[in-house]
Protein backbone atom coordinates (compact mmCIF):
# COMPACT_ATOMS: atom_id res chain seq x y z
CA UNK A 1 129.25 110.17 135.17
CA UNK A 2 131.13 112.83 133.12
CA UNK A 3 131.48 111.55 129.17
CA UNK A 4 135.36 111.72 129.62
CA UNK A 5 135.95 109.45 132.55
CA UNK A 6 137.28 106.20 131.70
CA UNK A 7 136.41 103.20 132.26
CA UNK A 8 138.68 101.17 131.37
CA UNK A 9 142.33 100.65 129.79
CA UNK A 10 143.38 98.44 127.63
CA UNK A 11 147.25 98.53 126.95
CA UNK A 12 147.53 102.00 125.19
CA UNK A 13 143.69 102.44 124.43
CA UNK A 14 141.27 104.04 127.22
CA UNK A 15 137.95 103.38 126.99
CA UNK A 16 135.31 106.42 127.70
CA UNK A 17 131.78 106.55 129.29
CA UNK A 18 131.02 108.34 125.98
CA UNK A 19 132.63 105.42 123.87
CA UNK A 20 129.78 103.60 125.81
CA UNK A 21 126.48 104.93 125.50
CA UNK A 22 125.55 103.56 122.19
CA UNK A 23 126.54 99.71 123.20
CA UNK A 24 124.47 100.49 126.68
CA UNK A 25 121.41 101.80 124.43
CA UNK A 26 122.03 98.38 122.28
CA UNK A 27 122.21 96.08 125.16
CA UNK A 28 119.07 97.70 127.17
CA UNK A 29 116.88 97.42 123.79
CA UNK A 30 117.95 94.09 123.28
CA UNK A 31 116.62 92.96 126.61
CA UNK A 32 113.51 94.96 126.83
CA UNK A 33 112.80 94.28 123.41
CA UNK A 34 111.98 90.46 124.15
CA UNK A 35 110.01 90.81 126.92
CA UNK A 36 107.90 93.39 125.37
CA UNK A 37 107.21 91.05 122.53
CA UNK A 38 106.36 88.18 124.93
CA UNK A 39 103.87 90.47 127.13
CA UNK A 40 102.52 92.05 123.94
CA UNK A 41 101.42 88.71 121.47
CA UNK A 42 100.20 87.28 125.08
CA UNK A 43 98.15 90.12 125.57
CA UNK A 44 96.87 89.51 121.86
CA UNK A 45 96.12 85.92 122.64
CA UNK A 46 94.24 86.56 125.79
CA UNK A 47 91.97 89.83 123.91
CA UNK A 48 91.52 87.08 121.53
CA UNK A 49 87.90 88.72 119.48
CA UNK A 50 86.68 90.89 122.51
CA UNK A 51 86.54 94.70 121.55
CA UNK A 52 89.52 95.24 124.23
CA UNK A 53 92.34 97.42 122.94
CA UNK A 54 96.00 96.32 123.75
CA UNK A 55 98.49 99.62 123.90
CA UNK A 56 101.34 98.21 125.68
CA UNK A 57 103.92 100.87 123.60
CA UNK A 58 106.92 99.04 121.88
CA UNK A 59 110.71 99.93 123.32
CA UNK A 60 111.79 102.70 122.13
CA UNK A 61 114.83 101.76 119.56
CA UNK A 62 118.03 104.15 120.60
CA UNK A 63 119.80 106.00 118.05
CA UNK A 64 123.32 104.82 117.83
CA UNK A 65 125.89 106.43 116.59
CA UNK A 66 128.13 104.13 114.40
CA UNK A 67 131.20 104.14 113.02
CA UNK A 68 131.62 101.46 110.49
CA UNK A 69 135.00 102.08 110.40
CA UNK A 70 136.79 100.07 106.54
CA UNK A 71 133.95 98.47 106.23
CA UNK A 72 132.76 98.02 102.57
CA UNK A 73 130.25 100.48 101.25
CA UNK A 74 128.95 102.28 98.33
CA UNK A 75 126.95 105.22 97.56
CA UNK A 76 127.67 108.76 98.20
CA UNK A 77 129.94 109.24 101.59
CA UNK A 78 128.28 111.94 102.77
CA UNK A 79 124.81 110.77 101.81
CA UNK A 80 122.22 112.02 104.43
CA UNK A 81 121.29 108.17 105.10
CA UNK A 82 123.47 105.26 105.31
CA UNK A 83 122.11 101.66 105.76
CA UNK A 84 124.32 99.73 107.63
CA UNK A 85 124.10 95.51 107.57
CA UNK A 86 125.66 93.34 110.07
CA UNK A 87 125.66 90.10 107.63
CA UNK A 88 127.11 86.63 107.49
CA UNK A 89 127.13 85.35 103.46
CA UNK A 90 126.25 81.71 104.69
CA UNK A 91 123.05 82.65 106.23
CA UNK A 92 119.53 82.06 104.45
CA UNK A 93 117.84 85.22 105.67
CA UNK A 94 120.87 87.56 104.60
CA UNK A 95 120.77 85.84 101.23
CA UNK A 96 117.09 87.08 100.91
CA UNK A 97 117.71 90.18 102.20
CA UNK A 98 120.54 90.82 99.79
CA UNK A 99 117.80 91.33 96.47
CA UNK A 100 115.76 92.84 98.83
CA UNK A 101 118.07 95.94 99.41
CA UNK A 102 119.04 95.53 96.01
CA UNK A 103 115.44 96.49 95.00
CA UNK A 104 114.70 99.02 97.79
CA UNK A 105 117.92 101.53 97.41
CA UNK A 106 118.04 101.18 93.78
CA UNK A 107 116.06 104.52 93.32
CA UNK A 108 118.18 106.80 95.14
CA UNK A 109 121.36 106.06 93.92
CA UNK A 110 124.13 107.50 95.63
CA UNK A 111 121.84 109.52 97.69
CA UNK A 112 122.31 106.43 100.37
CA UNK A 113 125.06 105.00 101.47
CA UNK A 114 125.08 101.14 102.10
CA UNK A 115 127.71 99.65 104.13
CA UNK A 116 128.20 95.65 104.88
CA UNK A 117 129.99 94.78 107.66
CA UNK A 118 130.85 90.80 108.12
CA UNK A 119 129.67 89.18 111.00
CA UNK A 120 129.96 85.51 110.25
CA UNK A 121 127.98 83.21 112.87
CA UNK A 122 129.78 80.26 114.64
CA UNK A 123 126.75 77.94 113.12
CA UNK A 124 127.64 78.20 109.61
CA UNK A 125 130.92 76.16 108.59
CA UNK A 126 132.08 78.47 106.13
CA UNK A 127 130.86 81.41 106.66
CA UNK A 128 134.21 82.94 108.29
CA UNK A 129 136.38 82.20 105.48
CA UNK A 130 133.88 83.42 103.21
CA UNK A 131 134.12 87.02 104.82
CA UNK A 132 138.05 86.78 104.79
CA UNK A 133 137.65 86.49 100.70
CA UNK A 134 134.78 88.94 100.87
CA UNK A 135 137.72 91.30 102.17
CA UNK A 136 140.29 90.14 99.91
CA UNK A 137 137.75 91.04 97.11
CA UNK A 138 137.60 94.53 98.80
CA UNK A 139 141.27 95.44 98.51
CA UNK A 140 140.99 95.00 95.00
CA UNK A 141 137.63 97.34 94.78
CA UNK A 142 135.51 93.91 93.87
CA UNK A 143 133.62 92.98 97.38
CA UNK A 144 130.41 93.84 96.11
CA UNK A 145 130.82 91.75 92.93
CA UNK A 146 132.26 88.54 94.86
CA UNK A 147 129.72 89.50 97.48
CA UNK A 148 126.63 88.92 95.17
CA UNK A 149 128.21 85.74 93.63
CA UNK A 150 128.54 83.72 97.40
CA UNK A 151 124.54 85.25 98.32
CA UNK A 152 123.70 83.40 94.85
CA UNK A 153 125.59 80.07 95.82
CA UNK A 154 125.29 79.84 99.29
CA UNK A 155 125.14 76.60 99.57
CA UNK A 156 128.85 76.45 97.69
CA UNK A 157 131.00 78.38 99.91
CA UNK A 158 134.09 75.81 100.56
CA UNK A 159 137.52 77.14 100.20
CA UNK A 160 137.46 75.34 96.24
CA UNK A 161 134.19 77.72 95.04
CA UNK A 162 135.92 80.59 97.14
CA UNK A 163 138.67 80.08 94.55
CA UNK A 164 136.44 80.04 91.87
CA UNK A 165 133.91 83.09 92.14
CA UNK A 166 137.94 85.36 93.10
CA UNK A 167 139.06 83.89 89.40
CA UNK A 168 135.17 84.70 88.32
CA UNK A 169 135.49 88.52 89.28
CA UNK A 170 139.25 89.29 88.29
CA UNK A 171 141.29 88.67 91.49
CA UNK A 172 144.59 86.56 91.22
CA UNK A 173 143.79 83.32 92.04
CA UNK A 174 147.34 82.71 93.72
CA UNK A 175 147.64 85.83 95.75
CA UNK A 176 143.91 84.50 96.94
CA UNK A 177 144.44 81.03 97.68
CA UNK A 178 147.47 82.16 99.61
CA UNK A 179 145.68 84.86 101.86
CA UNK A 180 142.87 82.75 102.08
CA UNK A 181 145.22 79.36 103.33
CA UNK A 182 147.06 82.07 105.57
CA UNK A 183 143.78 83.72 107.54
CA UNK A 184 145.40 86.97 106.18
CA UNK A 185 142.01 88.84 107.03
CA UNK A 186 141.03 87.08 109.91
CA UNK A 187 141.64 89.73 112.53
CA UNK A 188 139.46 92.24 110.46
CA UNK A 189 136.84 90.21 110.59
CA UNK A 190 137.34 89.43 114.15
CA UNK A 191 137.25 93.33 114.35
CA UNK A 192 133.67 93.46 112.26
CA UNK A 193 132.18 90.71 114.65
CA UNK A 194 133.12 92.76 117.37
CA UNK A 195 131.96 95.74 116.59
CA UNK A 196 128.10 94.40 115.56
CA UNK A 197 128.28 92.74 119.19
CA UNK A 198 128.70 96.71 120.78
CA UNK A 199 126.28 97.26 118.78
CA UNK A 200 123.52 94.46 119.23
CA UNK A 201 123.39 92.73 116.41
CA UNK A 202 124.19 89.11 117.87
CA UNK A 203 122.50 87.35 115.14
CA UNK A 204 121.90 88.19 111.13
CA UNK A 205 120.90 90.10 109.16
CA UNK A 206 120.49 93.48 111.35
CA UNK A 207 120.31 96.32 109.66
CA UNK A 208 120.38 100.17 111.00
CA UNK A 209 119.21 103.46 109.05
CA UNK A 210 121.06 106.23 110.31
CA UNK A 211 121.93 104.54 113.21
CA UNK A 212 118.55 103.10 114.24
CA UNK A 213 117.58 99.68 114.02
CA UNK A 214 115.22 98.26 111.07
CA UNK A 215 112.69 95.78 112.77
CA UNK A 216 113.09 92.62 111.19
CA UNK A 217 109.23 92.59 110.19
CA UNK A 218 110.53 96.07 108.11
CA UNK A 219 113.15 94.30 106.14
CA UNK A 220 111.13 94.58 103.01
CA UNK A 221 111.56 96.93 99.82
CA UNK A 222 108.39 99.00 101.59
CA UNK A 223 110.46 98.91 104.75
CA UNK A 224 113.66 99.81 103.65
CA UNK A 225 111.75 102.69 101.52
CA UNK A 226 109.52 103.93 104.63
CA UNK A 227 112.76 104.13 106.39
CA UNK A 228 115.02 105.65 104.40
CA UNK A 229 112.34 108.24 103.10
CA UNK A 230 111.88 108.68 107.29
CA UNK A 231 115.60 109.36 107.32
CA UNK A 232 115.67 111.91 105.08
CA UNK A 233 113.30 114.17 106.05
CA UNK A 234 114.73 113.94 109.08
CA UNK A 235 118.38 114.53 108.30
């Protein structure tokens, strides 16, 4: 199938073949990724101590290209890497993860770019409004500062201590109570969430370097290093 053809149209947008390889790539790795894990740690099992080697080679992850579109970010534009996050601010495991790239892309500076787009989970209560004030916080150039505030209180995130950590990093707390009340932001967000599901990441946090995905068991300062060193010789 040419690149070109579309495949679809949705009132005035058409959607290409080329708009879909990367989801395709996603989707495919996120089904033979499973059932290479399952096949692999029962293979382990079953060599248990006998001098047997088990090279049953992972999936290969695809390299996507991405377009995070307004999302927040910081760090050079043009950096040769960019670290992208698909993250939800009420879940435990983005909360760790958030010193943890602290840490890890501290030493190059603007050299990487690190972008957060919101992709709050149905599971946690407040974890949608907490990406609406996350992108309230942008428009006034302060997501990263409100950002690190709800990863820190996670377990406060109600519309109240939404409130509070906007009046703790400058924003007018009546222009943000009002957006907030009025779901001014929701659709972005809706937008976000959709574009980390054409992209795989159906749960949080995923994060890709240059448009490949970080195995979870990388998501470490030695990880994010290793792949972001990777990246660059690459690039």
């Amino acid at each position: 199938m040419k690149e070109g053809a579309v495949l679809a149209t949705v009132g005035p947008r058409s959607i290409t073949a080329a708009q879909m390889v990367g989801p395709f790539a996603a989707a495919e790795y996120n089904v033979r990724f499973p059932i290479w894990r399952e096949a692999h740690d029962a293979l382990i099992a079953l060599k248990g101590s006998r001098d047997l080697r088990v090279d049953l080679a992972e999936p290969v992850r695809p390299h996507l290209d991405i377009d995070p579109g307004a999302a927040a970010s910081r760090g050079d534009m043009h950096a040769k890497v960019t670290v992208i996050e698909f993250g939800d601010f009420q879940c435990p495991p983005c909360g760790n993860a958030w010193s943890v790239v602290e840490e890890a892309l501290a030493p190059y500076g603007n050299r990487v770019r690190y972008v957060f787009v919101n992709n709050p989970l149905p599971i946690h209560e407040h974890a949608m409004k907490a990406a609406q004030a996350a992108l309230a916080a942008q428009e006034k150039g302060k997501f990263f500062e409100l950002a690190e505030l709800m990863f820190h209180n996670q377990q406060s995130l109600d519309d109240a201590s939404l409130k509070k950590y906007a009046g703790m990093v400058g924003l007018d707390a009546e222009k943000f109570a009002k957006d907030l009340a009025a779901d001014r932001f929701a659709p972005a967000v809706v937008e976000q969430k959709r574009m980390a599901l054409r992209y795989g990441a159906n749960a949080t946090p995923v994060f890709f370097v240059n448009g490949v995905r970080l195995p979870n068991e990388a998501i470490s300062v030695e990880g994010f290093r290793a792949a972001v060193d990777a990246a660059m010789k690459s690039s």
